[in-house]
N, C-alpha and C. Protein backbone atom coordinates (compact mmCIF):
# COMPACT_ATOMS: atom_id res chain seq x y z
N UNK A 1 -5.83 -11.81 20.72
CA UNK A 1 -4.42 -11.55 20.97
C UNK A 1 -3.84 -10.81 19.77
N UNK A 2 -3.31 -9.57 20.16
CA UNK A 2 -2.95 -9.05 18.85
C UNK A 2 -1.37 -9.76 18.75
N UNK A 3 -0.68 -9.77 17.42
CA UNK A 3 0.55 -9.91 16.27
C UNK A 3 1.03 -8.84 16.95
N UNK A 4 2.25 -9.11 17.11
CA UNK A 4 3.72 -8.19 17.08
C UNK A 4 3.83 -7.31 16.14
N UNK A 5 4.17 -6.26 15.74
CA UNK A 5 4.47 -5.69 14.97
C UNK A 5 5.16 -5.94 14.06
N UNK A 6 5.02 -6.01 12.70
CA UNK A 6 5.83 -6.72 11.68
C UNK A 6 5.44 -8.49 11.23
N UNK A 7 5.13 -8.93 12.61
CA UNK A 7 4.90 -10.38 12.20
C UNK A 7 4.30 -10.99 10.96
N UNK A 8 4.64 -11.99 10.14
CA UNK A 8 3.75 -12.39 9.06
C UNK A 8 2.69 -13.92 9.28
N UNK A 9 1.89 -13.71 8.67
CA UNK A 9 1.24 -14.53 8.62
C UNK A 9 1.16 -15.95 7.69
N UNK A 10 0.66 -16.71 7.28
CA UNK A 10 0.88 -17.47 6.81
C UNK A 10 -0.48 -17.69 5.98
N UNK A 11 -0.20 -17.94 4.28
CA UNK A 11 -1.53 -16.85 2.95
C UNK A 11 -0.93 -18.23 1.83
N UNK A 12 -2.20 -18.13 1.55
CA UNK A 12 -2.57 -18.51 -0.09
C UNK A 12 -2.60 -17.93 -1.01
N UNK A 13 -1.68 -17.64 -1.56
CA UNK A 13 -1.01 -16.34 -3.06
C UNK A 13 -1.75 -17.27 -4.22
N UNK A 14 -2.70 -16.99 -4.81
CA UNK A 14 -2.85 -17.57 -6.28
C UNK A 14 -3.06 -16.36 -7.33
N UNK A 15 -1.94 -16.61 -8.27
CA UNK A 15 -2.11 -15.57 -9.29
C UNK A 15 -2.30 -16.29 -10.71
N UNK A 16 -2.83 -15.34 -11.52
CA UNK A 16 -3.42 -15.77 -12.73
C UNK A 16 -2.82 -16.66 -13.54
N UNK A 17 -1.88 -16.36 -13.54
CA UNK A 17 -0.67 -17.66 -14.25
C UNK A 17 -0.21 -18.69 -13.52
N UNK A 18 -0.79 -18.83 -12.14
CA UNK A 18 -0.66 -20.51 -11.43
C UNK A 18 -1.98 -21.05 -11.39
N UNK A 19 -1.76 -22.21 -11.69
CA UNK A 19 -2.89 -23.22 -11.51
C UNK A 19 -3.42 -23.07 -10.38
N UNK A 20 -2.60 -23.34 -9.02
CA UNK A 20 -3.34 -23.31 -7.87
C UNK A 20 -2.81 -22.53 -7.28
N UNK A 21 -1.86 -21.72 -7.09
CA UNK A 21 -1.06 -21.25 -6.19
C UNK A 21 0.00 -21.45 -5.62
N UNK A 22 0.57 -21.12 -4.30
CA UNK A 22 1.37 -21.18 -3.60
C UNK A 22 1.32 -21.00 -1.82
N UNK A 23 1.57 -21.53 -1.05
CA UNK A 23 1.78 -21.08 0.08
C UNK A 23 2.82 -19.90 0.30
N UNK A 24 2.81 -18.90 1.01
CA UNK A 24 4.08 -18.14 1.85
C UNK A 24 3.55 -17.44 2.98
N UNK A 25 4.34 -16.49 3.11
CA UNK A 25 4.36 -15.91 4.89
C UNK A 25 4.23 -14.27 4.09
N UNK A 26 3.61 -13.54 5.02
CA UNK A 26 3.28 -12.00 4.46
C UNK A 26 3.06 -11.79 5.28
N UNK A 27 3.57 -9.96 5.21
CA UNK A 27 3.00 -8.88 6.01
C UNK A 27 1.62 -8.46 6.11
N UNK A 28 0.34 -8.66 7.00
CA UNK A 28 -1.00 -8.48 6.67
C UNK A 28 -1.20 -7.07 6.61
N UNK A 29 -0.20 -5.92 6.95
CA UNK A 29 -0.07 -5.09 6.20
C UNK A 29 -1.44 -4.55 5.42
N UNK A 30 -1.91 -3.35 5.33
CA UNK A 30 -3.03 -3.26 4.63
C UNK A 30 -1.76 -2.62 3.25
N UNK A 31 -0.97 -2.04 3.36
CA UNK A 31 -0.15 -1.53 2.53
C UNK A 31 0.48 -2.75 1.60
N UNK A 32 0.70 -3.57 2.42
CA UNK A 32 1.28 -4.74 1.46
C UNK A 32 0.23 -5.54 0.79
N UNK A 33 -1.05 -6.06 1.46
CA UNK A 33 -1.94 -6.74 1.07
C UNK A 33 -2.46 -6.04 -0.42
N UNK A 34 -2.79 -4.41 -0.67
CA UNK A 34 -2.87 -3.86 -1.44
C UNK A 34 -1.98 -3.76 -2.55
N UNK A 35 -0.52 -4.07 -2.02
CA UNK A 35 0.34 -3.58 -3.51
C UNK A 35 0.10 -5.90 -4.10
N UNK A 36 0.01 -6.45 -3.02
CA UNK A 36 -0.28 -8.13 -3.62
C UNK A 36 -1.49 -8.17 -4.39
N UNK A 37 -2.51 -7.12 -4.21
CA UNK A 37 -3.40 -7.46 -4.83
C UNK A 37 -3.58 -6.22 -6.49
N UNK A 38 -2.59 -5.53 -6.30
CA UNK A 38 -2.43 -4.27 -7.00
C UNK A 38 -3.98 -3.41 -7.34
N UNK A 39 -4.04 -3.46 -5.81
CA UNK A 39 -4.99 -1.91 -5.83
C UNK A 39 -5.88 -2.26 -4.66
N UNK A 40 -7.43 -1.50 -4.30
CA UNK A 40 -8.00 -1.59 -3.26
C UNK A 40 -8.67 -2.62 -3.01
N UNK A 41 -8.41 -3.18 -1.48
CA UNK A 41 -8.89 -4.63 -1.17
C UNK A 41 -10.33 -4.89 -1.16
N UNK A 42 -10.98 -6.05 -1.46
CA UNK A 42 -12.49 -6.23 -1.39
C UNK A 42 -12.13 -7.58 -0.76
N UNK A 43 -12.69 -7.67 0.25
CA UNK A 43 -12.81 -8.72 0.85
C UNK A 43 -14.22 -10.15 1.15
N UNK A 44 -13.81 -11.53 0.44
CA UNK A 44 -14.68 -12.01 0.02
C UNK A 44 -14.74 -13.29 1.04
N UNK A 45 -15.65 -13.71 1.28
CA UNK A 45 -15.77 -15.06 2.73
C UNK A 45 -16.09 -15.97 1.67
N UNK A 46 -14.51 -17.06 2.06
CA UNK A 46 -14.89 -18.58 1.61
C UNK A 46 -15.79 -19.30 2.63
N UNK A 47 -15.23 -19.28 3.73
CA UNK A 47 -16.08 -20.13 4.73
C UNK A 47 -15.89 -19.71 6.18
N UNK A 48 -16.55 -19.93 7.35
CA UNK A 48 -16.15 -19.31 8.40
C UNK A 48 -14.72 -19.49 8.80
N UNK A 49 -13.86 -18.25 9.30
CA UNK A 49 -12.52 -17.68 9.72
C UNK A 49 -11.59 -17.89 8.29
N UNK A 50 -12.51 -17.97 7.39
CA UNK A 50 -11.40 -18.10 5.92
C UNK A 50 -11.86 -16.84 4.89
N UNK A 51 -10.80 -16.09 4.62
CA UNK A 51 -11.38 -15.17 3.31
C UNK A 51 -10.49 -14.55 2.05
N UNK A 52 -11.04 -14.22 1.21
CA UNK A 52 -10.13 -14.32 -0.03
C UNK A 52 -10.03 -12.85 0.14
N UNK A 53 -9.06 -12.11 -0.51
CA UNK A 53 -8.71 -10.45 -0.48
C UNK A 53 -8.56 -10.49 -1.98
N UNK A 54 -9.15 -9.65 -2.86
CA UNK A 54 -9.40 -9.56 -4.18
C UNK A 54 -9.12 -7.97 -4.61
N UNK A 55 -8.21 -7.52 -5.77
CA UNK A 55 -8.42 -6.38 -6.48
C UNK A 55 -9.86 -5.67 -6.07
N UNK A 56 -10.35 -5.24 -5.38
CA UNK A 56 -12.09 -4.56 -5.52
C UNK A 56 -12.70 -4.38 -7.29
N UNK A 57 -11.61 -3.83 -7.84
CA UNK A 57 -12.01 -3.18 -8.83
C UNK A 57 -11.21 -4.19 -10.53
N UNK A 58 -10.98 -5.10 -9.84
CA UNK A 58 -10.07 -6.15 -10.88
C UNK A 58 -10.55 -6.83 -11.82
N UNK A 59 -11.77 -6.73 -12.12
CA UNK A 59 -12.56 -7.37 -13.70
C UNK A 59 -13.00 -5.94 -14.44
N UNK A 60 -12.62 -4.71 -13.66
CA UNK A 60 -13.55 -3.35 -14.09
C UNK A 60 -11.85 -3.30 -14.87
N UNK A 61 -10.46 -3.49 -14.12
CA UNK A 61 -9.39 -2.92 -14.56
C UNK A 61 -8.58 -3.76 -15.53
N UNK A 62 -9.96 -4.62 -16.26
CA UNK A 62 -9.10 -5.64 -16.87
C UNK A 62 -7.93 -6.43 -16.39
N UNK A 63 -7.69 -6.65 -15.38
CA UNK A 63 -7.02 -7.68 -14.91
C UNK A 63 -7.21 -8.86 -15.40
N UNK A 64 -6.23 -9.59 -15.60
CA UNK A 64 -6.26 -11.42 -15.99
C UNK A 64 -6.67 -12.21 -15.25
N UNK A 65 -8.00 -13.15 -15.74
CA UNK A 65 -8.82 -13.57 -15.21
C UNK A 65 -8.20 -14.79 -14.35
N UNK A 66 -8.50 -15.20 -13.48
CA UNK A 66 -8.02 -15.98 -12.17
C UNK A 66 -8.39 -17.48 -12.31
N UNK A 67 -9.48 -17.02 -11.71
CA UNK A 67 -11.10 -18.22 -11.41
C UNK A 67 -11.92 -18.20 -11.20
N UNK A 68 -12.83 -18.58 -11.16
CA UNK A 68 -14.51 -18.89 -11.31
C UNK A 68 -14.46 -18.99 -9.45
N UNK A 69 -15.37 -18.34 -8.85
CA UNK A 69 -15.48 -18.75 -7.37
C UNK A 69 -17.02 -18.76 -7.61
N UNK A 70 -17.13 -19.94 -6.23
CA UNK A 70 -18.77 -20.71 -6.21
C UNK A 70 -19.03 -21.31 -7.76
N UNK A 71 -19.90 -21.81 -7.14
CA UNK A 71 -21.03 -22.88 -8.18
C UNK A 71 -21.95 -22.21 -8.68
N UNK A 72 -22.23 -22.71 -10.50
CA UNK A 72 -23.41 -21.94 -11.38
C UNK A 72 -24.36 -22.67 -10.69
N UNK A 73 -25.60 -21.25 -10.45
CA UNK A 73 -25.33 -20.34 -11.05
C UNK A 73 -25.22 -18.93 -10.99
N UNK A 74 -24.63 -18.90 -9.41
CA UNK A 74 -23.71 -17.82 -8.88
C UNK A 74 -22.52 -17.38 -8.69
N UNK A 75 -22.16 -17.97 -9.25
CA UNK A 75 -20.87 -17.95 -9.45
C UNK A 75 -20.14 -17.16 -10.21
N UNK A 76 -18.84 -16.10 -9.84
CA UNK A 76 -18.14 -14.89 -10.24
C UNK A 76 -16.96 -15.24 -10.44
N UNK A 77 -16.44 -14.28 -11.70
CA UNK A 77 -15.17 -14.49 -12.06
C UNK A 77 -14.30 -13.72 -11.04
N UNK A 78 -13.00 -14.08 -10.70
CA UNK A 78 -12.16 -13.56 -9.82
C UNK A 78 -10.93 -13.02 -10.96
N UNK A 79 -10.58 -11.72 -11.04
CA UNK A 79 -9.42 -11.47 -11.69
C UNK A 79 -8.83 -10.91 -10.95
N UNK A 80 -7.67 -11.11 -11.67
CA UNK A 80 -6.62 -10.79 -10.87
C UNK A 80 -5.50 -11.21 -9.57
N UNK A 81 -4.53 -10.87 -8.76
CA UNK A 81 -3.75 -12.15 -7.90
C UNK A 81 -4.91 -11.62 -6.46
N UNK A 82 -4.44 -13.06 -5.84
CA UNK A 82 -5.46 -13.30 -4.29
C UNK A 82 -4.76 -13.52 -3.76
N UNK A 83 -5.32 -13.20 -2.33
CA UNK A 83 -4.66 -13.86 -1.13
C UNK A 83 -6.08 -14.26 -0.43
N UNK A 84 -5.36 -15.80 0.07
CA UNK A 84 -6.27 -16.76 1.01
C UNK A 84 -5.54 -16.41 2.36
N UNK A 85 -6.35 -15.41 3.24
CA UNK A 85 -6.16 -15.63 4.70
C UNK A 85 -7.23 -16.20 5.61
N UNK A 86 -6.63 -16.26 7.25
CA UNK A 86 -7.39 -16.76 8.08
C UNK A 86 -8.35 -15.23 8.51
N UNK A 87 -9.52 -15.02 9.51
CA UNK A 87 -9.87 -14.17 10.27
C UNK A 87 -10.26 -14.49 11.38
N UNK A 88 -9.95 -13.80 12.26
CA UNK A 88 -10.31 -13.73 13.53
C UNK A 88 -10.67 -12.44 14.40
N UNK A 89 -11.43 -12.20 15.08
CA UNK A 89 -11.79 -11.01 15.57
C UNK A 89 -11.68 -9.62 15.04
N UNK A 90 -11.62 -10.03 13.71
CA UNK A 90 -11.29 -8.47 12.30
C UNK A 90 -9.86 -7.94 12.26
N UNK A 91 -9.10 -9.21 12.18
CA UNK A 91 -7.69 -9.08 11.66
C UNK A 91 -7.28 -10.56 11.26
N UNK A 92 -6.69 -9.95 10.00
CA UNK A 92 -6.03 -11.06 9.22
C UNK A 92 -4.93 -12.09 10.04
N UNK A 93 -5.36 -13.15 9.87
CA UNK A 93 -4.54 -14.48 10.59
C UNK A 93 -4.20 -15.62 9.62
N UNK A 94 -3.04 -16.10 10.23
CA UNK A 94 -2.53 -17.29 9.21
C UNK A 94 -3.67 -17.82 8.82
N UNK A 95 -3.86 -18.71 7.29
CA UNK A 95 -4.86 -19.09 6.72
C UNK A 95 -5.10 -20.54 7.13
N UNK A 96 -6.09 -20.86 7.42
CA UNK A 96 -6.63 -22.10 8.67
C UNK A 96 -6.74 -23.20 7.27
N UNK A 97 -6.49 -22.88 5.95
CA UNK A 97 -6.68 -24.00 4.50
C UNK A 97 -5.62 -24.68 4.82
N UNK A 98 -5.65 -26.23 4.21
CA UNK A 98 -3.98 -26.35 4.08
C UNK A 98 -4.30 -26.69 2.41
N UNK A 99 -3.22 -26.68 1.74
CA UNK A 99 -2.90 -26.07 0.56
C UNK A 99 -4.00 -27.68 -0.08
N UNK A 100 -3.95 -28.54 -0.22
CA UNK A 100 -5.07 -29.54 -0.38
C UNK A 100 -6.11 -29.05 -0.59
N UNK A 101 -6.59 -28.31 0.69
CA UNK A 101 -8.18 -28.47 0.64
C UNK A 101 -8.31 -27.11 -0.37
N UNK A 102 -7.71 -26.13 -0.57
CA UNK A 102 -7.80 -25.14 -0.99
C UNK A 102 -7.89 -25.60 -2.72
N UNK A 103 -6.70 -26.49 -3.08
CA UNK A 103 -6.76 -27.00 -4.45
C UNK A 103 -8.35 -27.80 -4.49
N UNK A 104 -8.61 -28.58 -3.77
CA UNK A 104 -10.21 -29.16 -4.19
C UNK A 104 -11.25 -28.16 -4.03
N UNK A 105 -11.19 -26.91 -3.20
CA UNK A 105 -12.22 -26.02 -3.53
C UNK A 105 -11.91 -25.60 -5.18
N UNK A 106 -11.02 -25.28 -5.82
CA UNK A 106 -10.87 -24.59 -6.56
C UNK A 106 -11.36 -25.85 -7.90
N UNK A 107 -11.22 -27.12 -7.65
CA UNK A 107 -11.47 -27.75 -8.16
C UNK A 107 -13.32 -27.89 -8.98
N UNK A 108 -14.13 -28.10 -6.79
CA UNK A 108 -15.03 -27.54 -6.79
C UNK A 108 -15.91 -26.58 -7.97
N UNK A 109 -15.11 -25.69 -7.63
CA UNK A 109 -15.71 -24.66 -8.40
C UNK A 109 -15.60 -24.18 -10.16
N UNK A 110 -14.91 -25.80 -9.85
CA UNK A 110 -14.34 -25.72 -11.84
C UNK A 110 -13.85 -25.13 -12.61
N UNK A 111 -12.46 -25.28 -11.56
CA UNK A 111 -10.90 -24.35 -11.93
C UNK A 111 -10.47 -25.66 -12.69
């Protein structure tokens, strides 16, 4: 089912200077998702219909380091601000986390 035009979704904003984040509502917008993440999106799978949208190029552009995602000893630094959305059929959907489980992944991963 496609979104209305304009509609927002419902995202996990964590930027470098919050501990865990925040919930809000956003335009999935590839234009907006890009200026939230300040620059081109790379898109990373937490778990099935869940995925993080990352700077692509945000540890190359010195960006301020975030968090550690996954367990050593694969585990990569994330810089720069994120967004936690949902996916479904290859468009961004409200994020299926609720703000809990999202803080114990991050925990997890020894944020």
């Amino acid at each position: 089912m496609s979104r209305p035009s304009g509609a927002k979704i419902r995202a996990i904003i964590k930027r470098p200077d919050e501990e865990y984040g925040h919930v809000t509502n956003i335009s999935p917008s590839l234009k907006n998702l890009q200026k939230t993440v300040e620059g081109y999106i790379e898109r990373v799978k937490i778990c099935d219909g869940v995925a993080m949208l990352i700077n692509e190029d945000g540890k190359y552009c010195c960006l301020p380091r975030n968090f550690q995602f996954g367990n050593y000893p694969t585990n990569t630094i994330i810089a720069g601000t994120v967004v936690i959305v949902g996916e479904e059929n290859g468009e961004f959907t409200d994020c299926p986390l609720d703000f809990a489980m999202w803080k114990e992944l991050l925990k997890g991963w020894g944020n």
